[in-house]
Protein backbone atom coordinates (compact mmCIF):
# COMPACT_ATOMS: atom_id res chain seq x y z
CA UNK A 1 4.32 -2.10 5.63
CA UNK A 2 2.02 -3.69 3.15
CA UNK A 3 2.49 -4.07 -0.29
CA UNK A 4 0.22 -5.13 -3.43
CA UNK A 5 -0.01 -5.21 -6.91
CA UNK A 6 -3.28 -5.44 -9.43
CA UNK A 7 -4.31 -5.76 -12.40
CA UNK A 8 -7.80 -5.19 -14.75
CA UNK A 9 -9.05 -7.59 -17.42
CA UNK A 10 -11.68 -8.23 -19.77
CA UNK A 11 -12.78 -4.51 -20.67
CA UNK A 12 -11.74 -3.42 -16.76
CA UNK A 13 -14.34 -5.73 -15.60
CA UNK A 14 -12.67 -8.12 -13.92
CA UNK A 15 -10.21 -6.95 -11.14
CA UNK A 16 -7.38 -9.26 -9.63
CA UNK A 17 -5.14 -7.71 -6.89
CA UNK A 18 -2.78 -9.69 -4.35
CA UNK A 19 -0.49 -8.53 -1.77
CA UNK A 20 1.38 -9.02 1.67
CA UNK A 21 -0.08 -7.47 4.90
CA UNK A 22 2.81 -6.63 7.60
CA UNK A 23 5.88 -7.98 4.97
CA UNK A 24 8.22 -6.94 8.15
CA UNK A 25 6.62 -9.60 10.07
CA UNK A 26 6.17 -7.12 13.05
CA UNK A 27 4.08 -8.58 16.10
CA UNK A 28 5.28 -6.60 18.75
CA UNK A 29 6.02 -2.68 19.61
CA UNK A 30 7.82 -0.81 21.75
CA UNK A 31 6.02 0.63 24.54
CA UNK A 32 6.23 3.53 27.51
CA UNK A 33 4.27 3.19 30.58
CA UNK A 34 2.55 -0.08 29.32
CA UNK A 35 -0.30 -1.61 31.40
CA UNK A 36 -0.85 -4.80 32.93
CA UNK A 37 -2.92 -7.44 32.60
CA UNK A 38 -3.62 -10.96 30.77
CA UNK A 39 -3.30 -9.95 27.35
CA UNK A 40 -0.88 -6.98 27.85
CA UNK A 41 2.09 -8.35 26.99
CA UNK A 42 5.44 -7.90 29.49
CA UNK A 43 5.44 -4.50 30.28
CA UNK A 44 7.64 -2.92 27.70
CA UNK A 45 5.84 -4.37 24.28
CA UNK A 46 2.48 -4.75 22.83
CA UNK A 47 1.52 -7.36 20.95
CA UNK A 48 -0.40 -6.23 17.10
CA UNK A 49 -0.10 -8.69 14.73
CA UNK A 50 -0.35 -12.11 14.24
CA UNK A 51 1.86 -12.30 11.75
CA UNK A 52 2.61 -11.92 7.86
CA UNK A 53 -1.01 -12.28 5.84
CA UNK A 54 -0.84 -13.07 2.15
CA UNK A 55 -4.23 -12.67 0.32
CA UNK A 56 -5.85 -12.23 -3.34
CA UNK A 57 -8.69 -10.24 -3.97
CA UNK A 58 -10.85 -10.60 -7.37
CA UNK A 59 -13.37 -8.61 -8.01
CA UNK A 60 -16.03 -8.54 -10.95
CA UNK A 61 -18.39 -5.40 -12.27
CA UNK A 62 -21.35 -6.06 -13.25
CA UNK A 63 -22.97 -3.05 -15.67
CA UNK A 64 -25.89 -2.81 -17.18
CA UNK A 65 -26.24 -0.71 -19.81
């Protein structure tokens, strides 16, 4: 699940937006039938995430009129 929240400023030029990738802090899943191999995991779950990610994202539009 990821979650975020944003907001415009200066005449909806300038664009700030921060969030939380994977707030569950899942790294591994179930799986059926899994393969084997070096980076497979143990047989039963796969690995998908490294983790929880925070980040900010600003953006600015430029506009020439």
């Amino acid at each position: 699940m990821n979650i975020s929240v944003g907001q415009k400023f200066w005449k909806e030029r300038l664009a700030l937006r921060m969030g939380v990738k994977n707030v569950l802090n899942v790294q591994q899943v179930q799986t059926q039938g899994g393969s084997t191999g070096a980076h497979s995991g143990n047989g039963t779950t796969t690995p998908i995430s490294p983790g929880r990610n925070l980040f900010v994202q600003v953006a600015f539009q430029l506009a020439w009129n």
